[in-house]
C-alpha atoms as a PDB file:
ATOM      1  CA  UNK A   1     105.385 209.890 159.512  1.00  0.00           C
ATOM      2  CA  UNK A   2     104.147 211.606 156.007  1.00  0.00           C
ATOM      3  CA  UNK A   3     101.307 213.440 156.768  1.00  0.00           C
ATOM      4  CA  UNK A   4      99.053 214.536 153.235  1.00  0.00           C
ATOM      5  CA  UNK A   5      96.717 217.739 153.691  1.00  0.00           C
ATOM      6  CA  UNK A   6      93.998 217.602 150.611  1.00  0.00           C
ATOM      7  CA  UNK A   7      92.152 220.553 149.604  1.00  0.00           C
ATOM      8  CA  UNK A   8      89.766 221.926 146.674  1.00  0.00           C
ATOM      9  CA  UNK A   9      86.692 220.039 147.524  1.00  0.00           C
ATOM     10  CA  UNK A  10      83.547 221.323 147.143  1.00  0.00           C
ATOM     11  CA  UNK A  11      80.236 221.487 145.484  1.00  0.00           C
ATOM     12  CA  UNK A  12      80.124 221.667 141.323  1.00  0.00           C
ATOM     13  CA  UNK A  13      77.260 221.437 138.779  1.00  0.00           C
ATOM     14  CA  UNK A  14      77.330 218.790 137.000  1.00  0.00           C
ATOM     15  CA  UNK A  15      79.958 219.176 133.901  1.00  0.00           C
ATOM     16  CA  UNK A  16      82.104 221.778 136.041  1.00  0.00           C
ATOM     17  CA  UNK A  17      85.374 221.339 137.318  1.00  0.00           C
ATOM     18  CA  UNK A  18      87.404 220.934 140.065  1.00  0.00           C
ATOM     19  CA  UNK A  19      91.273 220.688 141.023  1.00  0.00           C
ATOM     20  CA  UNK A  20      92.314 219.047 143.823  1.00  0.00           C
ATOM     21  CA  UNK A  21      95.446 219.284 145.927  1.00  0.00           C
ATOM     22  CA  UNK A  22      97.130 217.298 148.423  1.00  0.00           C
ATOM     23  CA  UNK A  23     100.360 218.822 150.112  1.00  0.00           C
ATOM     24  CA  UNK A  24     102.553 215.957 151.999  1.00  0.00           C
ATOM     25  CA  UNK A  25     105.418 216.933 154.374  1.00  0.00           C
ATOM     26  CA  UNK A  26     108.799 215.107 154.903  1.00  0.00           C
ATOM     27  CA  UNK A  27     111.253 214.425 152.675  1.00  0.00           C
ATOM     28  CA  UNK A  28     111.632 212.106 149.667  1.00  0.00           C
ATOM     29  CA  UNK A  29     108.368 213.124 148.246  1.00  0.00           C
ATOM     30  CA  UNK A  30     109.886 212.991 144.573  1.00  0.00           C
ATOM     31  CA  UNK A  31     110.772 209.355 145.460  1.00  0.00           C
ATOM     32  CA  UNK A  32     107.366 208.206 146.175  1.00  0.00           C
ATOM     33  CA  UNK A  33     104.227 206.778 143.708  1.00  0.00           C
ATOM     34  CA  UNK A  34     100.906 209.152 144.332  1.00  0.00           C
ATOM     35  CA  UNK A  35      97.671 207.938 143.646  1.00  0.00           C
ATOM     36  CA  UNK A  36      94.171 209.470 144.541  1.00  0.00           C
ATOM     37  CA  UNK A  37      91.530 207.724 145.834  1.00  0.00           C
ATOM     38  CA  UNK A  38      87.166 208.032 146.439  1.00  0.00           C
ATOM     39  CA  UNK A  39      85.103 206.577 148.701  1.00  0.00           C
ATOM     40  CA  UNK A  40      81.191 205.875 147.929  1.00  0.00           C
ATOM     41  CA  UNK A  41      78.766 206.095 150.611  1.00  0.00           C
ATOM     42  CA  UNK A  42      79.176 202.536 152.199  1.00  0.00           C
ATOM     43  CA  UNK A  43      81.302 201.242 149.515  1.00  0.00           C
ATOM     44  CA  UNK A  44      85.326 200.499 149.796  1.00  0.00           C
ATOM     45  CA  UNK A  45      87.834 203.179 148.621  1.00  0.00           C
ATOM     46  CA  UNK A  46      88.645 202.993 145.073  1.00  0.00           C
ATOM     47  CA  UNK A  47      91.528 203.494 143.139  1.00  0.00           C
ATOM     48  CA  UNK A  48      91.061 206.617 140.787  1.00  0.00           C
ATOM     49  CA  UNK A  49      94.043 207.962 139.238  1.00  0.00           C
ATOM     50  CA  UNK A  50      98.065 206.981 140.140  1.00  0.00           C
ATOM     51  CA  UNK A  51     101.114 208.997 139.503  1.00  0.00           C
ATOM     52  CA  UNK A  52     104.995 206.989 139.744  1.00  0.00           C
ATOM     53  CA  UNK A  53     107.985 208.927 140.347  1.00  0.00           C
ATOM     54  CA  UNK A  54     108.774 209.127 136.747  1.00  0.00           C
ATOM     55  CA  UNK A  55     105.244 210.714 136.014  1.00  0.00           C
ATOM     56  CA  UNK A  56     103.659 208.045 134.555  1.00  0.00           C
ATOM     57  CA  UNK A  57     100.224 207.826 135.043  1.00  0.00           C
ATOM     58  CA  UNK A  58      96.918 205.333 134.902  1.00  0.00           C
ATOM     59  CA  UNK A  59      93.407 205.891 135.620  1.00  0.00           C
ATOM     60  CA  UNK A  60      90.179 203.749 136.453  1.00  0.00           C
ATOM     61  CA  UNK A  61      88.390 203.767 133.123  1.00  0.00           C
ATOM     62  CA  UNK A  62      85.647 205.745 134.497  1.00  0.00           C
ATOM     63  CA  UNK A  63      87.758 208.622 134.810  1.00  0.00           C
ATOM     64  CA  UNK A  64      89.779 208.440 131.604  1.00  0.00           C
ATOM     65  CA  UNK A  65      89.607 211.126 129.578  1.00  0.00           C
ATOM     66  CA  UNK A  66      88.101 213.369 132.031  1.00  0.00           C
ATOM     67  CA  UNK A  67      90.034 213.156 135.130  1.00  0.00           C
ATOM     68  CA  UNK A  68      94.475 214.247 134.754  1.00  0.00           C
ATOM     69  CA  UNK A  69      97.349 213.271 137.538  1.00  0.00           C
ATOM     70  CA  UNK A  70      99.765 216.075 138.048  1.00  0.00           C
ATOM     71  CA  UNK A  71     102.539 216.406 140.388  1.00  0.00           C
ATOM     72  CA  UNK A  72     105.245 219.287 141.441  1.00  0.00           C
ATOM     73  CA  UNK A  73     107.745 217.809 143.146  1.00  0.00           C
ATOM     74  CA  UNK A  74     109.268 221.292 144.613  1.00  0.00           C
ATOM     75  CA  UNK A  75     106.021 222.086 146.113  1.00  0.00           C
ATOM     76  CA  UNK A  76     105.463 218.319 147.332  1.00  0.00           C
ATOM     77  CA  UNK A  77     101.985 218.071 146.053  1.00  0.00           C
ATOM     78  CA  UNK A  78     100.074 215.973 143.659  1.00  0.00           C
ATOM     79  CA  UNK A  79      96.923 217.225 142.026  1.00  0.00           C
ATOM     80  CA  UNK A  80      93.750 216.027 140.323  1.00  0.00           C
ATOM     81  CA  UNK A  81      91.939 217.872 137.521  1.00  0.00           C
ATOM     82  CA  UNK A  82      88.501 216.878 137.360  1.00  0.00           C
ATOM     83  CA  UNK A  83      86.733 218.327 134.159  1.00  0.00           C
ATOM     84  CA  UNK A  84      83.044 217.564 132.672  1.00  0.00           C
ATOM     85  CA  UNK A  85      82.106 216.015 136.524  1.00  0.00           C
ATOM     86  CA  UNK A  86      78.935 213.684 136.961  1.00  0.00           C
ATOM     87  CA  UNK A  87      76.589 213.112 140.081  1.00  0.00           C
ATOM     88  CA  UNK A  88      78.357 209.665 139.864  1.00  0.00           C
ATOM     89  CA  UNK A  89      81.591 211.571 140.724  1.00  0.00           C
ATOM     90  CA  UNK A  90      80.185 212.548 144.595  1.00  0.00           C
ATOM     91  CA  UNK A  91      82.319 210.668 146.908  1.00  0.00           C
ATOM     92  CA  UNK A  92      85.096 211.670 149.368  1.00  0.00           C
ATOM     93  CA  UNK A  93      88.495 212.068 147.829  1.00  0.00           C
ATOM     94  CA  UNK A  94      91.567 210.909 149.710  1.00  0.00           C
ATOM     95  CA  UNK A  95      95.339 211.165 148.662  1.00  0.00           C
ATOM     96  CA  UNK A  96      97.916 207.955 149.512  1.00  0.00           C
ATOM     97  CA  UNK A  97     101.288 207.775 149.350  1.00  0.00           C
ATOM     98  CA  UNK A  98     102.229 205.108 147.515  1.00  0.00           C
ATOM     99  CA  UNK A  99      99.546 203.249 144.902  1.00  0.00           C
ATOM    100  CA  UNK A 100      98.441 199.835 147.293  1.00  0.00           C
ATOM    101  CA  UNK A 101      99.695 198.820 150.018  1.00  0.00           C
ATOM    102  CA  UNK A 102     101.394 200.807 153.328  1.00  0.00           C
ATOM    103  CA  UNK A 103     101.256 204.535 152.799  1.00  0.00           C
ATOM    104  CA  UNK A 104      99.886 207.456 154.652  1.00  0.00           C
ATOM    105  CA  UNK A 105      96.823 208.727 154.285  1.00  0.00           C
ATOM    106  CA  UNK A 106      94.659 212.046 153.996  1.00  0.00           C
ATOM    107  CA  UNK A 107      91.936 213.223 155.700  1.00  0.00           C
ATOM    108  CA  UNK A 108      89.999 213.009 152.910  1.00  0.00           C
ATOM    109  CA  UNK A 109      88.026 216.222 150.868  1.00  0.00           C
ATOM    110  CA  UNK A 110      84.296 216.104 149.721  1.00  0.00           C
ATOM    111  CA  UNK A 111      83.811 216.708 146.220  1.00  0.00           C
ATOM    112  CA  UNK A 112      79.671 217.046 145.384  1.00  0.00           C
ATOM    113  CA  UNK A 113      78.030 217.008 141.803  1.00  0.00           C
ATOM    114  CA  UNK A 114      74.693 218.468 141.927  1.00  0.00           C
ATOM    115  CA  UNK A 115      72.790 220.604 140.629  1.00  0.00           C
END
């Protein structure tokens, strides 16, 4: 079982910025598609930035331009760079393994843009 551990949450005026991190354990991490997700107040998760194993990348076109998919495959974690953030941003972040489909899940890590 691949657990993920996200972190770098928090609260951020709105155009600041904020990194996330999500750490998975287990092997084969450098084998495996990454993708972030957010989660609106009473809404479904959406799909928010993807990463494959070859590092390419795709983003909801909300995002685009504003929002980059890293990863570091010897420290097992992905990231998400969030620059020039908007209230519309506020959700709860959660890291998959995998894009869709089966694939552990975080915990999921509150990101807030208010001022």
């Amino acid at each position: 079982q691949v657990q993920l551990v996200e972190s770098g949450g928090g609260l951020v005026q709105p155009g600041g910025s904020l990194r996330l991190s999500c750490s998975a354990s287990g092997n084969g991490f450098s084998f495996w598609a990454m993708a972030w997700y957010r989660q609106f107040p009473r809404k479904q998760r959406e799909l928010v930035a993807a990463i494959t194993r070859d590092g390419s990348t795709n983003y909801a076109d909300d995002v685009k331009g504003r929002f980059t998919i890293s990863r570091d495959n010897a420290k097992n974690t992905v990231y998400l760079q969030m620059n020039n953030l908007r209230p519309e941003d506020t959700a709860v972040y959660y890291c998959k393994q995998g894009i869709q489909g089966l694939g552990s899940w975080g915990q999921g890590t509150q990101v807030s843009v208010s001022s």
